[in-house]
N, C-alpha and C. Protein backbone atom coordinates (compact mmCIF):
# COMPACT_ATOMS: atom_id res chain seq x y z
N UNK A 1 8.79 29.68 -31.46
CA UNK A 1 8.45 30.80 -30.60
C UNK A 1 7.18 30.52 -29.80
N UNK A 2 6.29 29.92 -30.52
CA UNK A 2 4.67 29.78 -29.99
C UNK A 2 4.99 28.62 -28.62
N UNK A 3 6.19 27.75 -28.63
CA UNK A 3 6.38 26.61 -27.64
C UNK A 3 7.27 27.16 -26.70
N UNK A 4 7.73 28.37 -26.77
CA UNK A 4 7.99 29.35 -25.57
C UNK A 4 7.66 29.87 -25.55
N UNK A 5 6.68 30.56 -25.68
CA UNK A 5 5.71 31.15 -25.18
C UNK A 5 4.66 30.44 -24.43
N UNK A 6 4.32 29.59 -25.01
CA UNK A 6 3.01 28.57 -23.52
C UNK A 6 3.86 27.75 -23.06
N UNK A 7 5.61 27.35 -22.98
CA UNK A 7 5.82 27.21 -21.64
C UNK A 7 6.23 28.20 -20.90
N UNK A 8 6.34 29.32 -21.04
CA UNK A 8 6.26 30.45 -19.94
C UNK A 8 4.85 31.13 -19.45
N UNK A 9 4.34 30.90 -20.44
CA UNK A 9 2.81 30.77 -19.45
C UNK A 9 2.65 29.87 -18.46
N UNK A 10 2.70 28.25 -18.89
CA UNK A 10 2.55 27.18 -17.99
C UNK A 10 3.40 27.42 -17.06
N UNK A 11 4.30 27.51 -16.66
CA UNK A 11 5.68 27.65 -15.44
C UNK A 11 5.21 28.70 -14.72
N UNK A 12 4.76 29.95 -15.48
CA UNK A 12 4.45 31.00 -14.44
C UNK A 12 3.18 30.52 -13.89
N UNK A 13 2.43 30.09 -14.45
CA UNK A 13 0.83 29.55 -13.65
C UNK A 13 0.75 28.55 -13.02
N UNK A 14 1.94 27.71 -13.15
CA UNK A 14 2.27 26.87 -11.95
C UNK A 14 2.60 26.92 -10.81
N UNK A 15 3.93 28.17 -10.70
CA UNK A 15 4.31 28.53 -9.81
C UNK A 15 4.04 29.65 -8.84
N UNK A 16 2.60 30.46 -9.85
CA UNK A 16 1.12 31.08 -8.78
C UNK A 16 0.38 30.31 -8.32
N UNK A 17 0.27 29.35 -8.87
CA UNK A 17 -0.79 28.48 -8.03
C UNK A 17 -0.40 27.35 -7.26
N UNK A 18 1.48 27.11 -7.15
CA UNK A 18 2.14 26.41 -5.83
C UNK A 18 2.16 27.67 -4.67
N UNK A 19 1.85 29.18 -4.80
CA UNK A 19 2.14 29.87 -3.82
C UNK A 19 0.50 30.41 -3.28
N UNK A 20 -0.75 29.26 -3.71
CA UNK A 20 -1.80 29.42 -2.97
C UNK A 20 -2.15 28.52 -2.87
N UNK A 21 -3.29 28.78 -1.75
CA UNK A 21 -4.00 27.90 -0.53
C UNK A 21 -4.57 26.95 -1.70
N UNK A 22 -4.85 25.84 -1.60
CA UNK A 22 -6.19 24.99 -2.69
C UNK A 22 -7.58 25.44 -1.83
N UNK A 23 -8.27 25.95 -2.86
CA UNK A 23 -9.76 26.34 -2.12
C UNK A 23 -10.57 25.64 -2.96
N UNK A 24 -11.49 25.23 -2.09
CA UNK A 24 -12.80 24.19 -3.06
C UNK A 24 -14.34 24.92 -2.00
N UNK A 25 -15.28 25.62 -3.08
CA UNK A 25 -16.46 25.87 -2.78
C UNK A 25 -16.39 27.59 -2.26
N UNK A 26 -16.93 27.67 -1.35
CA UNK A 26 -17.32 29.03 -0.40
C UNK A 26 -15.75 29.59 0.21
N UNK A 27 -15.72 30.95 -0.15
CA UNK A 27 -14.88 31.32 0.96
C UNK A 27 -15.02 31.12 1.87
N UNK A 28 -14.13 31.03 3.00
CA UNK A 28 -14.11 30.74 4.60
C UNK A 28 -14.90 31.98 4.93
N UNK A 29 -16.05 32.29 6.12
CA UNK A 29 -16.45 33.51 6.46
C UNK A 29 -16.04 33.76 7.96
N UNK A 30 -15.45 32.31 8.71
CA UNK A 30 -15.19 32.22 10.00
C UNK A 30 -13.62 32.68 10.52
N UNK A 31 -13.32 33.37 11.43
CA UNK A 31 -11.70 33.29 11.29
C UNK A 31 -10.75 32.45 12.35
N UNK A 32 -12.01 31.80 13.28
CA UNK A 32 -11.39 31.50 14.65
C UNK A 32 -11.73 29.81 14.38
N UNK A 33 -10.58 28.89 13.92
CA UNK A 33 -10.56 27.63 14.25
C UNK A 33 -10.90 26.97 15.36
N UNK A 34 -11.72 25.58 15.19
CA UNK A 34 -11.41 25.01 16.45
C UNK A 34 -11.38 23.68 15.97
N UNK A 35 -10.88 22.25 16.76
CA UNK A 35 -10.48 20.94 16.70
C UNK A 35 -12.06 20.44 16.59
N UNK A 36 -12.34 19.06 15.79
CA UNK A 36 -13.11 18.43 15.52
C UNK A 36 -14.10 17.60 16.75
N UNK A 37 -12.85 17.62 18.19
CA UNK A 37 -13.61 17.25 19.60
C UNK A 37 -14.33 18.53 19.55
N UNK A 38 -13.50 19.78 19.62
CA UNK A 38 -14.02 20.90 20.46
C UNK A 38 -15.64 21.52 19.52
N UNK A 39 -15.86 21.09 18.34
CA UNK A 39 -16.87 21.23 17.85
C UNK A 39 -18.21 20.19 18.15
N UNK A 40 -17.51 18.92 18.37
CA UNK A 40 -18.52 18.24 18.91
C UNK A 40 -18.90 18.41 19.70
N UNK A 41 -18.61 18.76 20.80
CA UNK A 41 -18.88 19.32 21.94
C UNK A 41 -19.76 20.38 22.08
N UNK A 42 -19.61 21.34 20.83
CA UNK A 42 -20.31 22.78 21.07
C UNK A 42 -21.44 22.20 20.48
N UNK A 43 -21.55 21.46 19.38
CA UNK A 43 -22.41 21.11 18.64
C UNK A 43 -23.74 20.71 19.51
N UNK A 44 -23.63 19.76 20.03
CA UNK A 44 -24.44 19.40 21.21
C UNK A 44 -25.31 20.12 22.24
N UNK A 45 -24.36 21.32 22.70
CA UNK A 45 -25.06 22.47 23.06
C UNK A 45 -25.79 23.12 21.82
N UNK A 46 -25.72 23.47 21.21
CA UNK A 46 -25.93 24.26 19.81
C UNK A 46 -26.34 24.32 18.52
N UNK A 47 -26.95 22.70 18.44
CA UNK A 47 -27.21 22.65 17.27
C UNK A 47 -27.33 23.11 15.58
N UNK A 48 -27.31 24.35 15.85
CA UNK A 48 -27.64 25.52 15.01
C UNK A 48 -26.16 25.91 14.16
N UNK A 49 -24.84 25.84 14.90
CA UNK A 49 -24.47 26.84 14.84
C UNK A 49 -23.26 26.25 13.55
N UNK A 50 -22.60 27.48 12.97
CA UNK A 50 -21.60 27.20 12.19
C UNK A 50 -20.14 27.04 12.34
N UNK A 51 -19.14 26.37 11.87
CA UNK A 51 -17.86 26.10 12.61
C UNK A 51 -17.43 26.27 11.64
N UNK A 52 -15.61 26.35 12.36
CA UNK A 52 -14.38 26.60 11.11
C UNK A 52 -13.67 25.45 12.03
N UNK A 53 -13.54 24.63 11.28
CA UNK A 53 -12.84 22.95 12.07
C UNK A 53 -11.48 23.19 11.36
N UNK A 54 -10.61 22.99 12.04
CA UNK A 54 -8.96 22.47 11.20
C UNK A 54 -9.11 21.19 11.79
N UNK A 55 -8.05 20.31 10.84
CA UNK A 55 -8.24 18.79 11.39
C UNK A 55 -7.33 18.61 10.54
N UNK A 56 -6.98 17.46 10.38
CA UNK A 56 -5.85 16.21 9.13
C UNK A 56 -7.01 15.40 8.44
N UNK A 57 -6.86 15.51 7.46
CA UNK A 57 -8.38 14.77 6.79
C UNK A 57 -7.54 13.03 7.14
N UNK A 58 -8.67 12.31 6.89
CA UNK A 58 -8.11 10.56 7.55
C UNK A 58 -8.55 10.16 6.20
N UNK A 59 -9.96 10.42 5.45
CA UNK A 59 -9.96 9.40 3.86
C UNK A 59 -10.50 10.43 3.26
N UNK A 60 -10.56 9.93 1.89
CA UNK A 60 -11.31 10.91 0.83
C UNK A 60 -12.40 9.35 0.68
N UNK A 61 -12.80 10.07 -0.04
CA UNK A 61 -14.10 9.08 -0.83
C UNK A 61 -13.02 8.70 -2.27
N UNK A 62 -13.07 7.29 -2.51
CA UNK A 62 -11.95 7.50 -3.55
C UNK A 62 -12.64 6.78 -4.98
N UNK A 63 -14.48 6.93 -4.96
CA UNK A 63 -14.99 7.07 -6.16
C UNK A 63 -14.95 8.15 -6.96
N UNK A 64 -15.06 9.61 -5.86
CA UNK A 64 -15.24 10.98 -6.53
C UNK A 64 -14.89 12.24 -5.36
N UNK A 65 -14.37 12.06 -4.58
CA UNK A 65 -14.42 12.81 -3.89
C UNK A 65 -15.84 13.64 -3.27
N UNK A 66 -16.26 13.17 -2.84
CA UNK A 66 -17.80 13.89 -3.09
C UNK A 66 -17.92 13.82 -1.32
N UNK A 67 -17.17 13.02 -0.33
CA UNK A 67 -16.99 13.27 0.90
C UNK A 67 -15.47 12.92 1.78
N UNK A 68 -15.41 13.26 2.86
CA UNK A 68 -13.56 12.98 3.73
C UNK A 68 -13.85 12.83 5.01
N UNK A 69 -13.20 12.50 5.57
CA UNK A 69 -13.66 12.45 6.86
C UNK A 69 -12.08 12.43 7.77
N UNK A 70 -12.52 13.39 9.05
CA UNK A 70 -11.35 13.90 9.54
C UNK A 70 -11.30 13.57 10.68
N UNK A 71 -9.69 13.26 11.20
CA UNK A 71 -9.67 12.64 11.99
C UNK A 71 -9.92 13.60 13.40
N UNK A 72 -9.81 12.41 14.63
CA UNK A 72 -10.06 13.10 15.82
C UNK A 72 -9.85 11.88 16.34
N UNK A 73 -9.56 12.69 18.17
CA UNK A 73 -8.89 12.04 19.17
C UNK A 73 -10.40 10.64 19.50
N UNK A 74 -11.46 11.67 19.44
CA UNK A 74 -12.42 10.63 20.14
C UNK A 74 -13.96 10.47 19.10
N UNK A 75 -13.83 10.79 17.92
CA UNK A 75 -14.97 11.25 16.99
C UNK A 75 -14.45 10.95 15.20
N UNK A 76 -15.42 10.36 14.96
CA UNK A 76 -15.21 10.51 13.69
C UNK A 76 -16.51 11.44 12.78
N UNK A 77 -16.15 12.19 12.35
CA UNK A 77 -16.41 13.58 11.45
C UNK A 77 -16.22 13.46 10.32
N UNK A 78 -17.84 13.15 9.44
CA UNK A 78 -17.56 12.77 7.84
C UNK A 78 -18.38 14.41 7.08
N UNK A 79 -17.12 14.70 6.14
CA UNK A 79 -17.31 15.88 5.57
C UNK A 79 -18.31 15.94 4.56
N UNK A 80 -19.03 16.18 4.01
CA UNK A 80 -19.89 16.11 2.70
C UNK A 80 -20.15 18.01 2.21
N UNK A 81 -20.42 17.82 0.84
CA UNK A 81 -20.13 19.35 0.65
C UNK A 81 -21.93 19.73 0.23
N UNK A 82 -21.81 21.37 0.78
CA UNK A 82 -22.95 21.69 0.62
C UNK A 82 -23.25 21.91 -0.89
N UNK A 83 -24.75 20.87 -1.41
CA UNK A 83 -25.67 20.81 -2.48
C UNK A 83 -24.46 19.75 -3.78
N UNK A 84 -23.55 19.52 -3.39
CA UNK A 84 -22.67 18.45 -3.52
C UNK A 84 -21.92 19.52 -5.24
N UNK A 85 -22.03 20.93 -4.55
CA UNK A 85 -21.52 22.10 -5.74
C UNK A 85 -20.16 21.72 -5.83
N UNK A 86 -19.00 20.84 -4.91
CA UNK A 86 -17.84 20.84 -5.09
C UNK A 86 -17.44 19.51 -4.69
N UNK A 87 -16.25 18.95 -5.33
CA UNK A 87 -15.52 17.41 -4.75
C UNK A 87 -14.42 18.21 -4.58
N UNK A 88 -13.49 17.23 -3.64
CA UNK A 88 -11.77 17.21 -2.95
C UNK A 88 -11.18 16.70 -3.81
N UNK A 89 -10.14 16.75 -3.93
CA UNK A 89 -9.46 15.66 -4.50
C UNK A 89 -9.03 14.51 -3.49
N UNK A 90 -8.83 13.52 -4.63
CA UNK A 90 -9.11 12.16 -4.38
C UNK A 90 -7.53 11.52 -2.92
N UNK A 91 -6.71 12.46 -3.59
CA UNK A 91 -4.96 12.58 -2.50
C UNK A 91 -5.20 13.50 -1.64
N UNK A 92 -6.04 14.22 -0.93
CA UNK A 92 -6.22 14.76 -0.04
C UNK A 92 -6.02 13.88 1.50
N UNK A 93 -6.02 13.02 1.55
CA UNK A 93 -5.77 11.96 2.97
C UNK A 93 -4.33 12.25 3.74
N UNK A 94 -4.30 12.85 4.61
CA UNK A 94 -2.95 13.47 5.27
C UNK A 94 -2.63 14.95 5.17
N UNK A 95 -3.58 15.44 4.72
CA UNK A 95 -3.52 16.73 4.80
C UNK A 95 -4.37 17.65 5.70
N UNK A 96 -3.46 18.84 5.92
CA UNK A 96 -4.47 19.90 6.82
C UNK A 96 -5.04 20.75 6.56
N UNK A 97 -6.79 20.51 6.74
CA UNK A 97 -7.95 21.31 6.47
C UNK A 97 -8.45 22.59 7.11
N UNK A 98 -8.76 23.40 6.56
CA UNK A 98 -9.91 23.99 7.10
C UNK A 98 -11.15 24.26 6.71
N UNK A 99 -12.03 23.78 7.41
CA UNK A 99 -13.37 23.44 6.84
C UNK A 99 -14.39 23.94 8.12
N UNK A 100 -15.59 24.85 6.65
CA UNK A 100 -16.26 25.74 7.13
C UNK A 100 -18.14 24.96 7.42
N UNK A 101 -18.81 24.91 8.05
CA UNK A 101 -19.71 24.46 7.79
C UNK A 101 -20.79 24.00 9.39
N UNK A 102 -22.16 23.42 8.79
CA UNK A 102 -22.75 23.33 10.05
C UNK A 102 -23.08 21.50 10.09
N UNK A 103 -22.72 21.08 11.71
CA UNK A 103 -22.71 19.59 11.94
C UNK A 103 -24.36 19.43 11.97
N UNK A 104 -24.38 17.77 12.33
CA UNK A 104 -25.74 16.84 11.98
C UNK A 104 -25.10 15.92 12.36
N UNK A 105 -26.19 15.02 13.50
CA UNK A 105 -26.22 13.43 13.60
C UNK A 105 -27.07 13.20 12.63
N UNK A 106 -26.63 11.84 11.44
CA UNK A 106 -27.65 11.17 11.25
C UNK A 106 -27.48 9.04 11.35
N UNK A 107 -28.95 9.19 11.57
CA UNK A 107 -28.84 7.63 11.69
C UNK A 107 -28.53 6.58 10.28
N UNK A 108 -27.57 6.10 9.87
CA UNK A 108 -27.59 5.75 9.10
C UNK A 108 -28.58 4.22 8.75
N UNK A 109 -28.65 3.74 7.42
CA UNK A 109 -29.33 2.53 7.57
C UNK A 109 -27.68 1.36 7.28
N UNK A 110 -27.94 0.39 7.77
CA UNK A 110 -27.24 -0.47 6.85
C UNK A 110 -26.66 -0.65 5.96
N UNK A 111 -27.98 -0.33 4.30
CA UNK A 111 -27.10 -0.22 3.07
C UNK A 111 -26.26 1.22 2.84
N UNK A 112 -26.54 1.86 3.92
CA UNK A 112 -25.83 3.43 4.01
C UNK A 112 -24.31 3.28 4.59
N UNK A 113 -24.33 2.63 5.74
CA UNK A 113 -22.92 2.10 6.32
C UNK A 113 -21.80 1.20 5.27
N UNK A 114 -22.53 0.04 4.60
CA UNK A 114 -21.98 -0.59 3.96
C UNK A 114 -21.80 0.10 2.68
N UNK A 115 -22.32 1.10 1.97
CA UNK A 115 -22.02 1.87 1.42
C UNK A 115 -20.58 2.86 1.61
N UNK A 116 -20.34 3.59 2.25
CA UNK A 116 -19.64 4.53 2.90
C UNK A 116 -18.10 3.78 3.04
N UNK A 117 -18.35 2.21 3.79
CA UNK A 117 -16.98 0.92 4.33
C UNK A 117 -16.66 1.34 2.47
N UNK A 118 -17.76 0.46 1.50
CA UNK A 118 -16.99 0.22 0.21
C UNK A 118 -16.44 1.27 -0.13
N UNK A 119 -16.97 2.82 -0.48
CA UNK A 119 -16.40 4.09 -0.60
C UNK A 119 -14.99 4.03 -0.04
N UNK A 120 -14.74 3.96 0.74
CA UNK A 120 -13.44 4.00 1.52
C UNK A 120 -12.54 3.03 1.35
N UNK A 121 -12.95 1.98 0.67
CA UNK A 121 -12.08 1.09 0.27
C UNK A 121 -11.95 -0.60 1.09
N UNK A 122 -13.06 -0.31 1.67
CA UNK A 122 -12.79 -1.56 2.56
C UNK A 122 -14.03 -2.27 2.11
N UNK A 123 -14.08 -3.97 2.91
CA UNK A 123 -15.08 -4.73 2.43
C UNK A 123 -16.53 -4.33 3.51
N UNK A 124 -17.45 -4.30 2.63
CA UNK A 124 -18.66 -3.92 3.03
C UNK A 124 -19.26 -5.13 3.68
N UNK A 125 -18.99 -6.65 3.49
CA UNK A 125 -19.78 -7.49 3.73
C UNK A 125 -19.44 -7.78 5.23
N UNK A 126 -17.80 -7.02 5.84
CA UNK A 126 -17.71 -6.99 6.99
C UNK A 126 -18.85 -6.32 8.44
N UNK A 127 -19.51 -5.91 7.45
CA UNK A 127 -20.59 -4.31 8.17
C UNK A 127 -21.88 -5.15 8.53
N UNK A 128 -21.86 -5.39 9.68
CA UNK A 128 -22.93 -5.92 10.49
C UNK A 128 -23.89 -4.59 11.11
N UNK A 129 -24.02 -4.07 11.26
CA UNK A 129 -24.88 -3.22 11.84
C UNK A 129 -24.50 -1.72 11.19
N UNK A 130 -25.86 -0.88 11.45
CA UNK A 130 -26.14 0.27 11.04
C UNK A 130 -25.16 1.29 12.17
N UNK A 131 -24.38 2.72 11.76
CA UNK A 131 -24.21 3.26 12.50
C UNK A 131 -24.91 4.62 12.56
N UNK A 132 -24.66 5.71 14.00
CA UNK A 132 -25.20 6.79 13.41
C UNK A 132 -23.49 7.76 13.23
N UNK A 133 -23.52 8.60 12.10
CA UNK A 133 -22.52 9.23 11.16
C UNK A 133 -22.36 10.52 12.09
N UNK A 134 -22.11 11.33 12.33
CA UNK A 134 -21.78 12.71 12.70
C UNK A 134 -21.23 13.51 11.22
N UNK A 135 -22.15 14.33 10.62
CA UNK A 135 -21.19 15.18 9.47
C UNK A 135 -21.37 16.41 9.71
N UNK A 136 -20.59 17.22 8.51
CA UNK A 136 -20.17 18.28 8.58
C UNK A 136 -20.95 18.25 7.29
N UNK A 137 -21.73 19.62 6.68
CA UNK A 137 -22.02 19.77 5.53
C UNK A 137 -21.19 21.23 5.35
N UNK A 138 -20.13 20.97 4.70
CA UNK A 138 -19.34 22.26 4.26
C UNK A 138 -19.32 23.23 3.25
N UNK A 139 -19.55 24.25 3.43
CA UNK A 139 -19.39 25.42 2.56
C UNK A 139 -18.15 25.68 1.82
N UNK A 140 -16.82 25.16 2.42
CA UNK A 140 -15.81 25.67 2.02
C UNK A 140 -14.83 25.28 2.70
N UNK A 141 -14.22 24.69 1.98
CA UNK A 141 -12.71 23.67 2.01
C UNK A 141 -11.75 24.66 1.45
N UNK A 142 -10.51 25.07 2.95
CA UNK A 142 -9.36 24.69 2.41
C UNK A 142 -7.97 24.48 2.86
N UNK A 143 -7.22 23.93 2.33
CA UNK A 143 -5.97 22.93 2.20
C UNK A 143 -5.17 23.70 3.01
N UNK A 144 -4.52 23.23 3.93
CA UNK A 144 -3.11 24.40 4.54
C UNK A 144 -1.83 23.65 4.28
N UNK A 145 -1.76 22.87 3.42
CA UNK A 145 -0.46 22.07 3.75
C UNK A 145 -0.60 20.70 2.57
């Protein structure tokens, strides 16, 4: 009896939580999306301000999830979460985001770039020069798909 009973717990709590969004961190507080160009763009004017980006995430960080970075037509946009209170999961790569949060150029150094290549899975010793990163520090991730 006790092994039907927690699999009808498990089945029903599976199949509440296949009929919601995956949320990681902050509720969303924004309601009006925009594309990862169209934020760069504002960003620039605006420094300040806060966005709700949808995008297709392109990688996870696949030590810990602890950053992603989403794709775009002309920009690459690396996610990192605010006070590092939440990770993604690690299969998140091909999926569609919405992510809440405020952008930053920063200059990276070298061992920061070659850092980031290995994170991602590629060889670091390829990484000749420093880049500067564009991120997102996000409040709140979540999954549409």
């Amino acid at each position: 009896m006790k092994i039907f009973l927690t699999a009808i717990a498990f089945f029903s709590l599976t199949s509440f939580a296949a009929d919601q969004a995956a949320k990681f961190g902050a509720e969303l507080t924004l309601k009006d999306s925009v594309t990862v160009d169209t934020a760069m763009g504002q960003f620039k004017k605006d420094p300040k301000k806060t966005f709700l980006i949808e995008a297709q995430v392109d990688k996870v960080c696949q030590k810990s999830g602890c950053w992603m970075t989403l794709k775009s037509k002309t920009s690459d946009l690396r996610i990192t979460f605010k006070d590092y209170s939440f990770f993604v999961p690690l299969t998140l790569a091909g999926k569609t985001v919405l992510v809440e949060g405020t952008l930053n150029a920063k200059k990276l150094t070298l061992a920061q770039t070659k850092h980031y290549v290995e994170d991602e899975g590629g060889d670091p010793s390829k990484v000749t020069e420093a880049k500067t990163d564009y991120q997102m520090i996000a409040s709140g991730v979540v999954v549409k798909n």
